[in-house]
C-alpha atoms as a PDB file:
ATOM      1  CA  UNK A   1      -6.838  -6.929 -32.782  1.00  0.00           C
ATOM      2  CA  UNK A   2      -8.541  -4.836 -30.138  1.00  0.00           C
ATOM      3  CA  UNK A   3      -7.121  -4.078 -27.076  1.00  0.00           C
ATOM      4  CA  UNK A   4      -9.935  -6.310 -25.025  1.00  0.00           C
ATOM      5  CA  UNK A   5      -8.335  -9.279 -27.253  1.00  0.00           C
ATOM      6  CA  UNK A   6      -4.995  -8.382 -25.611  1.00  0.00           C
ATOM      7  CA  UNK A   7      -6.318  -7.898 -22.153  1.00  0.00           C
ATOM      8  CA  UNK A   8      -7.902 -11.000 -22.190  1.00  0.00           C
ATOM      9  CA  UNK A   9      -5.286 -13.171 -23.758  1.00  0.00           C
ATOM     10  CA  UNK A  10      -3.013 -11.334 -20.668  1.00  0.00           C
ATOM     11  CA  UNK A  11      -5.493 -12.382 -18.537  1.00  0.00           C
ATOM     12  CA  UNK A  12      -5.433 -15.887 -19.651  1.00  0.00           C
ATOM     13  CA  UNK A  13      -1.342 -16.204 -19.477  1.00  0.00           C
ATOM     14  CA  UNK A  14      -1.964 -14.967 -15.511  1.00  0.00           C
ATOM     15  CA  UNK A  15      -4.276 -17.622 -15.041  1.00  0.00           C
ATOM     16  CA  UNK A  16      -1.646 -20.291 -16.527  1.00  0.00           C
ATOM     17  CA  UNK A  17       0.363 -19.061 -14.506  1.00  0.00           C
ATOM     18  CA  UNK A  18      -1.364 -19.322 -11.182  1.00  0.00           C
ATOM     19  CA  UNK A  19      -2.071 -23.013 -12.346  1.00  0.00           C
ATOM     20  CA  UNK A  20       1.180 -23.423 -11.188  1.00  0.00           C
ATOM     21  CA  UNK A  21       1.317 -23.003  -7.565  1.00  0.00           C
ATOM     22  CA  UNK A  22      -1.642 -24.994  -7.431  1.00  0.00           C
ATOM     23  CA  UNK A  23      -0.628 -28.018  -9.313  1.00  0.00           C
ATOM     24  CA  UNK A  24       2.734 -27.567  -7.742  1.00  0.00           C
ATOM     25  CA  UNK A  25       0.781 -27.653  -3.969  1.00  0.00           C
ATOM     26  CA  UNK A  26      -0.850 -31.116  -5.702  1.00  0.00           C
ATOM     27  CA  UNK A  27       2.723 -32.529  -6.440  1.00  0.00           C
ATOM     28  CA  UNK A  28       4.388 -31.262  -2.858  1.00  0.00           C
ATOM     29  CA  UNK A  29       0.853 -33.296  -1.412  1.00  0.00           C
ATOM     30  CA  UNK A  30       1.897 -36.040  -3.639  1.00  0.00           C
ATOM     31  CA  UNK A  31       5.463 -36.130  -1.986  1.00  0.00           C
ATOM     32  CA  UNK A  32       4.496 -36.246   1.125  1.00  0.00           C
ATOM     33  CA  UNK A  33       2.073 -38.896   0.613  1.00  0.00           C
ATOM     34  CA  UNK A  34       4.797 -41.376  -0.595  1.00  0.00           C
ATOM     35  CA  UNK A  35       6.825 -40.171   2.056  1.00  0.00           C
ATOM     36  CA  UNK A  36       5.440 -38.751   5.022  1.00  0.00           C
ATOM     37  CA  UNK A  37       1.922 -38.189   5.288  1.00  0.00           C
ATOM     38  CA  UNK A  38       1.233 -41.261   3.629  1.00  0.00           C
ATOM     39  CA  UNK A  39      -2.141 -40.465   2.199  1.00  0.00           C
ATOM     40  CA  UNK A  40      -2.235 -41.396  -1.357  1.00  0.00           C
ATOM     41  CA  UNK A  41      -5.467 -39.847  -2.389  1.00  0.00           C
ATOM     42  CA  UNK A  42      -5.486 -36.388  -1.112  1.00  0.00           C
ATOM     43  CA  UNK A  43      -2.959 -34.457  -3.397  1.00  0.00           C
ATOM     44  CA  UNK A  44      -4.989 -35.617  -6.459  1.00  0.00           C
ATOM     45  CA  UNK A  45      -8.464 -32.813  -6.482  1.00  0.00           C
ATOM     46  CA  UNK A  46      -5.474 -30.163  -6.418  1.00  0.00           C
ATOM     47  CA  UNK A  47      -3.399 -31.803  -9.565  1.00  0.00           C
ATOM     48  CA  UNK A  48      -6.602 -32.252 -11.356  1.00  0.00           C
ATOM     49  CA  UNK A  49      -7.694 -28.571 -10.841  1.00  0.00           C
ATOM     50  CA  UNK A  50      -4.203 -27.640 -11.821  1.00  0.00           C
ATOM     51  CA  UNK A  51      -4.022 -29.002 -14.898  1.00  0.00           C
ATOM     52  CA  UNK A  52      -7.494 -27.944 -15.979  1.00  0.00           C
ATOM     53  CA  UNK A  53      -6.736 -24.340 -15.200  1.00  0.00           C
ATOM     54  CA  UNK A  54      -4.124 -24.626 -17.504  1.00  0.00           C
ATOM     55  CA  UNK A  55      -5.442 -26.100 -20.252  1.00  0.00           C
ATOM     56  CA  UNK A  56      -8.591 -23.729 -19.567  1.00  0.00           C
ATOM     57  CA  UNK A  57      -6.236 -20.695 -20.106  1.00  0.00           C
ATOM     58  CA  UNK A  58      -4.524 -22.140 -23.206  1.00  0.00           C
ATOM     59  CA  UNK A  59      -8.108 -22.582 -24.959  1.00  0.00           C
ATOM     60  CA  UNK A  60      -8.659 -18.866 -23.406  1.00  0.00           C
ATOM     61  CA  UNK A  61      -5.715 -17.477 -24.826  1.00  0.00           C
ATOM     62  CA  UNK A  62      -6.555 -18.942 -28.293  1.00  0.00           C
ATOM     63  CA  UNK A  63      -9.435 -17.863 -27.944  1.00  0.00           C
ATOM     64  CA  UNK A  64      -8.335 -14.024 -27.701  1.00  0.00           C
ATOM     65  CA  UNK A  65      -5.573 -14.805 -29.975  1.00  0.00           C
ATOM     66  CA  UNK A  66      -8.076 -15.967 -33.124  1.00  0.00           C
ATOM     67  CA  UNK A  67     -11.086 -13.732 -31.780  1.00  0.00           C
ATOM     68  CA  UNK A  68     -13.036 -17.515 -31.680  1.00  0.00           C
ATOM     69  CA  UNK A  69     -16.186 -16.807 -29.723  1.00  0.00           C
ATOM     70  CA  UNK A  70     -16.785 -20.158 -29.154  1.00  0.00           C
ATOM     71  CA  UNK A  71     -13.601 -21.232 -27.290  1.00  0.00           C
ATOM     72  CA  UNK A  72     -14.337 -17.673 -25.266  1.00  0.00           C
ATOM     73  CA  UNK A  73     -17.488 -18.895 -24.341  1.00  0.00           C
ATOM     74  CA  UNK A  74     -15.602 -22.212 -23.434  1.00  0.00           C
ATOM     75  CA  UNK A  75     -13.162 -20.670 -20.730  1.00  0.00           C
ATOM     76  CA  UNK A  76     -15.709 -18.824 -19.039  1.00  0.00           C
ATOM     77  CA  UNK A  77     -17.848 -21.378 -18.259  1.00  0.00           C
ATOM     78  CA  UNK A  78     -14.784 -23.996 -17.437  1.00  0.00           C
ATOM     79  CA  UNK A  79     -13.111 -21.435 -15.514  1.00  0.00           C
ATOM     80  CA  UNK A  80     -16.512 -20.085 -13.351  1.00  0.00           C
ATOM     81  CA  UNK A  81     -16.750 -24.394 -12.830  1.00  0.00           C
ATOM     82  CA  UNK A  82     -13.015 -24.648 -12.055  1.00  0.00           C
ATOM     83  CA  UNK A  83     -13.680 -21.645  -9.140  1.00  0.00           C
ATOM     84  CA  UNK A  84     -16.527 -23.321  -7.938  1.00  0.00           C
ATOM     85  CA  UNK A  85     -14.802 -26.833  -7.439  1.00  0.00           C
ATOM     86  CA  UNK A  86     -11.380 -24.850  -6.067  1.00  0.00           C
ATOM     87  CA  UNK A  87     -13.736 -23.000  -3.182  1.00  0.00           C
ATOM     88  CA  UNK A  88     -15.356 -26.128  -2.100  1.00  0.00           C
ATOM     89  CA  UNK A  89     -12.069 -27.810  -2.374  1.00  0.00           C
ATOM     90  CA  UNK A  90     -10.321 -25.163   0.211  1.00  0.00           C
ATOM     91  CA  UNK A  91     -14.021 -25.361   2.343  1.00  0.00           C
ATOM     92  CA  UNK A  92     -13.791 -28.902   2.351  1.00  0.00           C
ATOM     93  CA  UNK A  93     -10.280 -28.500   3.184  1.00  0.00           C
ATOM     94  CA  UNK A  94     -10.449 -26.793   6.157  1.00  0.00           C
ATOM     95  CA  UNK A  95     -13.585 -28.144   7.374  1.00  0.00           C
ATOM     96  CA  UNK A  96     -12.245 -31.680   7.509  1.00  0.00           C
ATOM     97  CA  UNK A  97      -9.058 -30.379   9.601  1.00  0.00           C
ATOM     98  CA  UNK A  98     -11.018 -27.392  11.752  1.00  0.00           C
ATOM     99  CA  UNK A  99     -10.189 -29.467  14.607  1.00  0.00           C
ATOM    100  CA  UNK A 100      -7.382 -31.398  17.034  1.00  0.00           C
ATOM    101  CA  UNK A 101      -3.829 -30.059  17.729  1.00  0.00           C
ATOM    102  CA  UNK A 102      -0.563 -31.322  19.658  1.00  0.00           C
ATOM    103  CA  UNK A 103      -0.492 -31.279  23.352  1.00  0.00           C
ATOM    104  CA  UNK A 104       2.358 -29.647  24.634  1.00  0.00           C
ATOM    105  CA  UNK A 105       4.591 -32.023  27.365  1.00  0.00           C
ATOM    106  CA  UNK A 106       6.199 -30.412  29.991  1.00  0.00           C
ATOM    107  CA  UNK A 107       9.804 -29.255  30.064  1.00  0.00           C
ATOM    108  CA  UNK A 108       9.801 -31.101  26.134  1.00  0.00           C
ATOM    109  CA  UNK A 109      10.264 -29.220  23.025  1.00  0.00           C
ATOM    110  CA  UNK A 110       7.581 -31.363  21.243  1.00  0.00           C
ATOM    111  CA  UNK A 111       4.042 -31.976  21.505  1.00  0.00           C
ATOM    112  CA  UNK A 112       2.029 -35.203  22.023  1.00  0.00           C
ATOM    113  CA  UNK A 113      -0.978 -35.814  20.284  1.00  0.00           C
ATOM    114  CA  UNK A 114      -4.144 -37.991  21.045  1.00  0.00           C
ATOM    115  CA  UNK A 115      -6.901 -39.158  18.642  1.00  0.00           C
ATOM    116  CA  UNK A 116      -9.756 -38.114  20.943  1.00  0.00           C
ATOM    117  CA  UNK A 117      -8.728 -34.233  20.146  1.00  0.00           C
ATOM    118  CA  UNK A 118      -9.582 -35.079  16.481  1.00  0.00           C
ATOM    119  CA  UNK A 119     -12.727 -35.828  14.889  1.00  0.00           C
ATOM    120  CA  UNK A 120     -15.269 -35.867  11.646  1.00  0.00           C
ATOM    121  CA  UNK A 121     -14.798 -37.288   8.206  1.00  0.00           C
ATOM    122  CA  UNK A 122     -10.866 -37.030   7.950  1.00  0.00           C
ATOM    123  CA  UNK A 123     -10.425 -39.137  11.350  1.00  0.00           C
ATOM    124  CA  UNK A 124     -12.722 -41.809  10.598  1.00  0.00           C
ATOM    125  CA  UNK A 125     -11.034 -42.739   7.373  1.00  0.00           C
ATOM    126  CA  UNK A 126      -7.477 -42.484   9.297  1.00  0.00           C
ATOM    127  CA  UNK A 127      -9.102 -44.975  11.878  1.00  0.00           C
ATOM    128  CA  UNK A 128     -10.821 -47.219   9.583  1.00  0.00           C
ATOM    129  CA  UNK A 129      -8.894 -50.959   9.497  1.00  0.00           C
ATOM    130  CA  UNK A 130      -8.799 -50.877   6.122  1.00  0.00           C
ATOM    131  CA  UNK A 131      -7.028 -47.398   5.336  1.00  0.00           C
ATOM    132  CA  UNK A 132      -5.022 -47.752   8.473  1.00  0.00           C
ATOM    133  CA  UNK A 133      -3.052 -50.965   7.240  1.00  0.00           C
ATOM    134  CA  UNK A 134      -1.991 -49.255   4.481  1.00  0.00           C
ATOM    135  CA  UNK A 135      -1.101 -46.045   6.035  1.00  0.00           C
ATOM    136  CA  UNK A 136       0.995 -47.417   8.880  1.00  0.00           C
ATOM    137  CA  UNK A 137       2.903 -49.614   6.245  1.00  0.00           C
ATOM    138  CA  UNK A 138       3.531 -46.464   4.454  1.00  0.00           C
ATOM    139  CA  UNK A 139       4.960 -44.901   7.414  1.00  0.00           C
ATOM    140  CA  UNK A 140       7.451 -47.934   8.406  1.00  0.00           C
ATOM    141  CA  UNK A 141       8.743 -48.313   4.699  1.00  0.00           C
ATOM    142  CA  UNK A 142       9.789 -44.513   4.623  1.00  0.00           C
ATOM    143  CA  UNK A 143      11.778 -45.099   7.507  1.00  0.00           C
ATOM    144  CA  UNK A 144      10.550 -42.317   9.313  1.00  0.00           C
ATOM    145  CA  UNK A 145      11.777 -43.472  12.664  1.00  0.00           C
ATOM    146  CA  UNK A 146      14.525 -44.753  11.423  1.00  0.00           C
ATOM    147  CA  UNK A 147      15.742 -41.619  10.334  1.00  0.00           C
ATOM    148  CA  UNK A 148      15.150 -39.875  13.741  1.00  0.00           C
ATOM    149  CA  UNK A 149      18.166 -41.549  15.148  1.00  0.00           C
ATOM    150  CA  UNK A 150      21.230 -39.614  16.004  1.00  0.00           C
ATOM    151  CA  UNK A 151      24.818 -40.698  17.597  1.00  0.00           C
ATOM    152  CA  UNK A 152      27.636 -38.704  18.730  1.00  0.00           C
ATOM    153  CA  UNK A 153      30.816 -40.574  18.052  1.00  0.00           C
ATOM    154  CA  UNK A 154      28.455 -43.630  18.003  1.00  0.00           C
ATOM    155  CA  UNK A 155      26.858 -42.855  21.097  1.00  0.00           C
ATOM    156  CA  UNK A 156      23.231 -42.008  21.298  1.00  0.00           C
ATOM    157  CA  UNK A 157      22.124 -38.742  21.986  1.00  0.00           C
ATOM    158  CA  UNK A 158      21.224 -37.904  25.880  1.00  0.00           C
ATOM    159  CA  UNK A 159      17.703 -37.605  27.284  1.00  0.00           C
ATOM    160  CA  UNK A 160      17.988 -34.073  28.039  1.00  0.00           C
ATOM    161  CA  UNK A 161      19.191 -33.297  24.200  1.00  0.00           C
ATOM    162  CA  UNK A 162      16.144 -35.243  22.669  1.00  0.00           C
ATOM    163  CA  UNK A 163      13.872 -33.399  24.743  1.00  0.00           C
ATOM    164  CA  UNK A 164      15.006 -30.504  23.174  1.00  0.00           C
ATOM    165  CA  UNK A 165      14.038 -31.544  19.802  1.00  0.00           C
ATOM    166  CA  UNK A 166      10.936 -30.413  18.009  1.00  0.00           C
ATOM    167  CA  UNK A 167       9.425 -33.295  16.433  1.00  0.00           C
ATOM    168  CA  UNK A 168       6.796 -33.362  13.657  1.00  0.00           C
ATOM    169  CA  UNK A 169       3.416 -35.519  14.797  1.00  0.00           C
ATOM    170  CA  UNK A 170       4.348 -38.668  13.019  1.00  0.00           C
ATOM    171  CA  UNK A 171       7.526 -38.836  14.853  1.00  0.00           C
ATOM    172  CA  UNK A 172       5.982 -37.745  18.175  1.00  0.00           C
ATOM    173  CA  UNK A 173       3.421 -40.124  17.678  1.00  0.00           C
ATOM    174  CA  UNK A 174       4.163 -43.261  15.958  1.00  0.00           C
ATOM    175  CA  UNK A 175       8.028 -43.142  16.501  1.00  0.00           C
ATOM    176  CA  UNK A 176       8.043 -42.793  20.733  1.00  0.00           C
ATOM    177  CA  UNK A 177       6.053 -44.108  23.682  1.00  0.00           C
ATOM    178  CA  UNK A 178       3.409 -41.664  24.782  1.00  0.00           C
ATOM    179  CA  UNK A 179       5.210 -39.547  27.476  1.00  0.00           C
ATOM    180  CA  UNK A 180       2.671 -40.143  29.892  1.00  0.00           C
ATOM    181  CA  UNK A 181       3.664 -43.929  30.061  1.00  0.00           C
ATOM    182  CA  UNK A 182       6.708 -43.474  31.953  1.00  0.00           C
ATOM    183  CA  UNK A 183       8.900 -45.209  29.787  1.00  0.00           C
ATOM    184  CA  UNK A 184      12.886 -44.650  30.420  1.00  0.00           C
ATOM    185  CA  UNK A 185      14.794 -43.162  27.121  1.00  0.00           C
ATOM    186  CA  UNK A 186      17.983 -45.106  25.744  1.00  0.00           C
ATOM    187  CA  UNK A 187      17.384 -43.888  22.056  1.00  0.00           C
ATOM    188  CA  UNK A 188      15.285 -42.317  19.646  1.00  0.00           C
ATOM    189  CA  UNK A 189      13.115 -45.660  18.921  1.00  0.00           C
ATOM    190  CA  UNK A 190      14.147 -47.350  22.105  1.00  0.00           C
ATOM    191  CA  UNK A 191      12.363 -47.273  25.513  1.00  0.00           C
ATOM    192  CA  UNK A 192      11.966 -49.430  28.340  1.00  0.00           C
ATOM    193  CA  UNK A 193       9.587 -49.617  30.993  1.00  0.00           C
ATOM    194  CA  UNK A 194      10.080 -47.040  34.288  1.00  0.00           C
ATOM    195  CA  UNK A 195      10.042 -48.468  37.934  1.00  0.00           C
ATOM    196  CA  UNK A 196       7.242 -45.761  38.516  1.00  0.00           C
ATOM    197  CA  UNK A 197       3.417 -46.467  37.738  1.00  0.00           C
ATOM    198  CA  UNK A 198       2.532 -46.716  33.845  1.00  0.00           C
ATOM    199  CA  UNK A 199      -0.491 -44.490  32.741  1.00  0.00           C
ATOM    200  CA  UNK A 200      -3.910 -46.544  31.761  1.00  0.00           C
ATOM    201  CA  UNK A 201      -3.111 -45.799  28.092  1.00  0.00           C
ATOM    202  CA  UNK A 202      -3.759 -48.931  25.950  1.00  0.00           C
ATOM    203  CA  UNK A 203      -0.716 -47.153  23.983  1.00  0.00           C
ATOM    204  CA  UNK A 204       1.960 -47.970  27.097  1.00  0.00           C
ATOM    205  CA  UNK A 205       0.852 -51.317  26.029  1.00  0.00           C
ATOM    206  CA  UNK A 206       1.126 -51.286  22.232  1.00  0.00           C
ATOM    207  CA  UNK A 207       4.817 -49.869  22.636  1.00  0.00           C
ATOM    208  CA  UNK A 208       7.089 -52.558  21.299  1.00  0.00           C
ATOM    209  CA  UNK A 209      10.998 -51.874  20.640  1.00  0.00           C
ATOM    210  CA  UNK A 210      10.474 -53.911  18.329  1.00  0.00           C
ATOM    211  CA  UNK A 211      11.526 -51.225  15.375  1.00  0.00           C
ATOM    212  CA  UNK A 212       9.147 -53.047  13.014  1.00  0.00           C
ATOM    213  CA  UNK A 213       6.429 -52.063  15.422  1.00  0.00           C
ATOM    214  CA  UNK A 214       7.471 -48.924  17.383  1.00  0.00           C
ATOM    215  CA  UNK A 215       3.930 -47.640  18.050  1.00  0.00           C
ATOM    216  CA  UNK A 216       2.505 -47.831  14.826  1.00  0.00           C
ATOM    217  CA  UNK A 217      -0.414 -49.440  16.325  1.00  0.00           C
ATOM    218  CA  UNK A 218      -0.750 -46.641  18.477  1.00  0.00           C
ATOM    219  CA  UNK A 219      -3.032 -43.814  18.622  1.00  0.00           C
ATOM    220  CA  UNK A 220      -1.040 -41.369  19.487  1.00  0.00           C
ATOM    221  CA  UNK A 221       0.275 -42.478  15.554  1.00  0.00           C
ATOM    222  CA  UNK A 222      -3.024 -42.125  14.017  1.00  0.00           C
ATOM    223  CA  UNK A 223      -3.300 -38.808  15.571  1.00  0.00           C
ATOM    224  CA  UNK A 224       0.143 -38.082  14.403  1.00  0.00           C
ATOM    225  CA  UNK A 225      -0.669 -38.838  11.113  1.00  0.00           C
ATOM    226  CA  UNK A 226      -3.916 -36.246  11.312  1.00  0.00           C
ATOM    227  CA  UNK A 227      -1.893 -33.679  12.844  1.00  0.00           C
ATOM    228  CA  UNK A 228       0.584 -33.794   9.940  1.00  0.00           C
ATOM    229  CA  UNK A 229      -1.835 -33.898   7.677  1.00  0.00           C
ATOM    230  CA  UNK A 230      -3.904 -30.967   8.914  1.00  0.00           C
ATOM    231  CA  UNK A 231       0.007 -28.967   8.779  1.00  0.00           C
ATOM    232  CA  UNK A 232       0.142 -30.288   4.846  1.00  0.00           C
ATOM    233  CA  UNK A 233      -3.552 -28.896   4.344  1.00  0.00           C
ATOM    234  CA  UNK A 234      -3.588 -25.658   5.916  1.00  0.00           C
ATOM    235  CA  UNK A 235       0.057 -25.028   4.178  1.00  0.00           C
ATOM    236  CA  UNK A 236      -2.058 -25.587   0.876  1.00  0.00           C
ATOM    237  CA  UNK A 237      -5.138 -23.859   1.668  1.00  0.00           C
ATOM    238  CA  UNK A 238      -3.562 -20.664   2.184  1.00  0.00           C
ATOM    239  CA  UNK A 239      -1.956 -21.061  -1.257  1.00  0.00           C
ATOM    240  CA  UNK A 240      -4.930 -21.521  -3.111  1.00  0.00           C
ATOM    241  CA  UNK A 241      -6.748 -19.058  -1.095  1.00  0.00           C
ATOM    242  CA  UNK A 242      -4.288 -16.402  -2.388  1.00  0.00           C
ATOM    243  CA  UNK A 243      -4.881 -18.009  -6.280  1.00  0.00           C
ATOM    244  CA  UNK A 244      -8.460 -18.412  -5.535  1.00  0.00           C
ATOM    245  CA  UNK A 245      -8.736 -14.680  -5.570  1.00  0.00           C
ATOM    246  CA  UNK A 246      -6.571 -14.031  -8.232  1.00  0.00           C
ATOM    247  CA  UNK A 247      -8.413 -15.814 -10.207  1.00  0.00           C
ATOM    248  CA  UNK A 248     -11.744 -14.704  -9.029  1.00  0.00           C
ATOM    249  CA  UNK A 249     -10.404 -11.488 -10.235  1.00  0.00           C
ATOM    250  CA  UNK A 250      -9.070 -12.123 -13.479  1.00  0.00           C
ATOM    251  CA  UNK A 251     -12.554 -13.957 -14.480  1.00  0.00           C
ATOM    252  CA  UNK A 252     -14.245 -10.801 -13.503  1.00  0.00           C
ATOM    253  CA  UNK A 253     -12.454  -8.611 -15.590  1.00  0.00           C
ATOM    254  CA  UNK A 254     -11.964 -11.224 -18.771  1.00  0.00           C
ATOM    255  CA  UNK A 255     -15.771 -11.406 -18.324  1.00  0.00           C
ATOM    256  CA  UNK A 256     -16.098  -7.374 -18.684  1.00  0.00           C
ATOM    257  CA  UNK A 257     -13.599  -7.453 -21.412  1.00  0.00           C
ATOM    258  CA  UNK A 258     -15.212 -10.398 -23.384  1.00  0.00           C
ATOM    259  CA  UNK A 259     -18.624  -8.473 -23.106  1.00  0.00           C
ATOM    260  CA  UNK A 260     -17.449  -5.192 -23.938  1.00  0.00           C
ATOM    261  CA  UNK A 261     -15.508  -7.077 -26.926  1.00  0.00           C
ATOM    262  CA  UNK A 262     -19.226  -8.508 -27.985  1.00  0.00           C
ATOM    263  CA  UNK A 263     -20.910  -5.321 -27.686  1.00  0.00           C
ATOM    264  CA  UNK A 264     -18.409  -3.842 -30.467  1.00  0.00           C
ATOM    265  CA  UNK A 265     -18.815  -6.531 -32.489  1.00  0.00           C
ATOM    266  CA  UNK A 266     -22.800  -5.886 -32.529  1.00  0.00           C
ATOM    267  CA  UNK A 267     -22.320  -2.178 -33.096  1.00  0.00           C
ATOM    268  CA  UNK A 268     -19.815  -2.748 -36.431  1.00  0.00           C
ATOM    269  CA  UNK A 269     -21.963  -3.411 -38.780  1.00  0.00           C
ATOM    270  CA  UNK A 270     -24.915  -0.515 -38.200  1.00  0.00           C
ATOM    271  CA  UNK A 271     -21.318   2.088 -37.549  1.00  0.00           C
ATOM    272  CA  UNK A 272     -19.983   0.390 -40.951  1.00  0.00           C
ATOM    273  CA  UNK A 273     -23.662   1.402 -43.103  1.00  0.00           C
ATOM    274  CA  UNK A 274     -23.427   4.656 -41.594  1.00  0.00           C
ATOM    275  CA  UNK A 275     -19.712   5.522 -42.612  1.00  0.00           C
ATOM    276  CA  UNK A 276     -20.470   3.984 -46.054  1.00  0.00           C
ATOM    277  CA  UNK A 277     -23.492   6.111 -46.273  1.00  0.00           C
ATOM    278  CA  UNK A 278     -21.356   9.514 -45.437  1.00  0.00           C
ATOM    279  CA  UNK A 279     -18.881   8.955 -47.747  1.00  0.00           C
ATOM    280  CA  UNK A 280     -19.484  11.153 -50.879  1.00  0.00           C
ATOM    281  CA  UNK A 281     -20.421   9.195 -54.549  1.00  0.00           C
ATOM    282  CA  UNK A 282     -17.722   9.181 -56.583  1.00  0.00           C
ATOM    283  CA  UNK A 283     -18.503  11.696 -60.051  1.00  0.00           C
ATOM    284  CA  UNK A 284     -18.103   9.766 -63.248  1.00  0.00           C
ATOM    285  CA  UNK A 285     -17.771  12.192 -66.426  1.00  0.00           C
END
């Protein structure tokens, strides 16, 4: 087998293997999406393009494997369509989360966010009645806020130590009054009103203690839920930036190797006449 066979079988078997991180990214999505994010249809481009880069680099290394031209022929074109889909995929990516980011809140550890910082295709679909139903039900039956609670010899944790806590955007924002309301702390998921003046917020008004309710009907939770997802994203992106190029690379140099393989192939059989044509007759007496 000639050594362009190897090299591109090699080639192949690094491709598998960057299949993995990818598809792995696609199943970490998935996890957060029954648990956290609670976006169900997000992780699935990245499993897809997982699992066809690996079965794209199995039929690649058979192909080198068996010298079969045809399944060659086969991975180059999936794979150039499988780079294609994974660029727009990590374009897409960041162009749907390019914009909003938590506020930070004065002498707090965490941020607050607000839905007007966020915008475009991603925030409309958040928004929309019908995806939002679903998404704050998510969040309530995975107990998120629920699981922000902390006691001290069964007493709550003080004011001052919660505001030293850095909370992720769907606990800042679904789990808590906005701070702006002026809303007195007694735990994690319950607030009452201050004696000062509450902030025109429609959220000061959604707040319920309710802890079926909480402020999932908030804003500040829908942006919450874009901020963490814009975290899960760009956490991703870089990921299959990094693959991305590996695998840009390797399909550049399987493509030399496959070519340089054809080009021998074309040349055998005019170098075989000319050997057979050098060696001497044999003499029969």
């Amino acid at each position: 087998m000639r050594t362009s066979n190897h090299l591109i079988g090699l080639l192949n078997f690094l491709t598998f293997l960057a299949s993995i991180p990818i598809l792995g990214g696609g199943i970490w999505l998935s996890s957060r999406a029954n648990n956290t994010d609670c976006m169900q249809f997000l992780q699935w481009p990245l499993i897809i393009i997982g699992v066809a880069i690996m079965v794209v680099s199995l039929a690649g290394i058979a192909g080198a494997c068996y010298r079969n031209t045809f399944l060659m022929y086969l991975y180059l074109w999936a794979m150039f369509i499988i780079i294609a889909v994974l660029i727009g995929f990590v374009i897409f990516a960041y162009a749907v989360t390019d914009r909003g980011t938590g506020r930070p809140v004065l002498g707090k550890a965490y941020q607050q966010y607000y839905l007007q910082d966020y915008s475009g295709w991603l925030k409309d679909r958040v928004v929309s009645e019908s995806y939002w139903s679903k998404i704050s039900s998510c969040i309530r039956d995975s107990h998120t806020c629920g699981k922000l609670r902390r006691t001290y010899n069964g007493i709550p944790e003080t004011p001052e130590l919660f505001d030293l806590r850095k909370l992720n955007p769907i606990q800042s924002g679904c789990c808590k009054p906005p701070s702006e309301c002026g809303y007195i702390y007694q735990n994690e998921t319950v607030w009452v009103p201050g004696s000062g003046l509450i902030a025109t917020d429609p959220d000061c008004s959604r707040w319920s203690n309710d802890q079926q309710t909480l402020c999932y009907n908030c804003d500040s939770c829908k942006a919450g839920v874009l901020g963490s997802l814009k975290k899960s994203w760009r956490k991703v992106s870089v990921i299959n930036i990094v693959i991305l190029i590996i695998l840009v690379i390797v399909y550049v140099i399987a493509c030399a190797a496959f070519r340089h393989d054809k080009r021998i192939d074309n040349d055998e059989p005019y170098g075989e006449t000319r050997m057979e044509k050098a060696r001497p007759s044999r003499i029969h007496f």
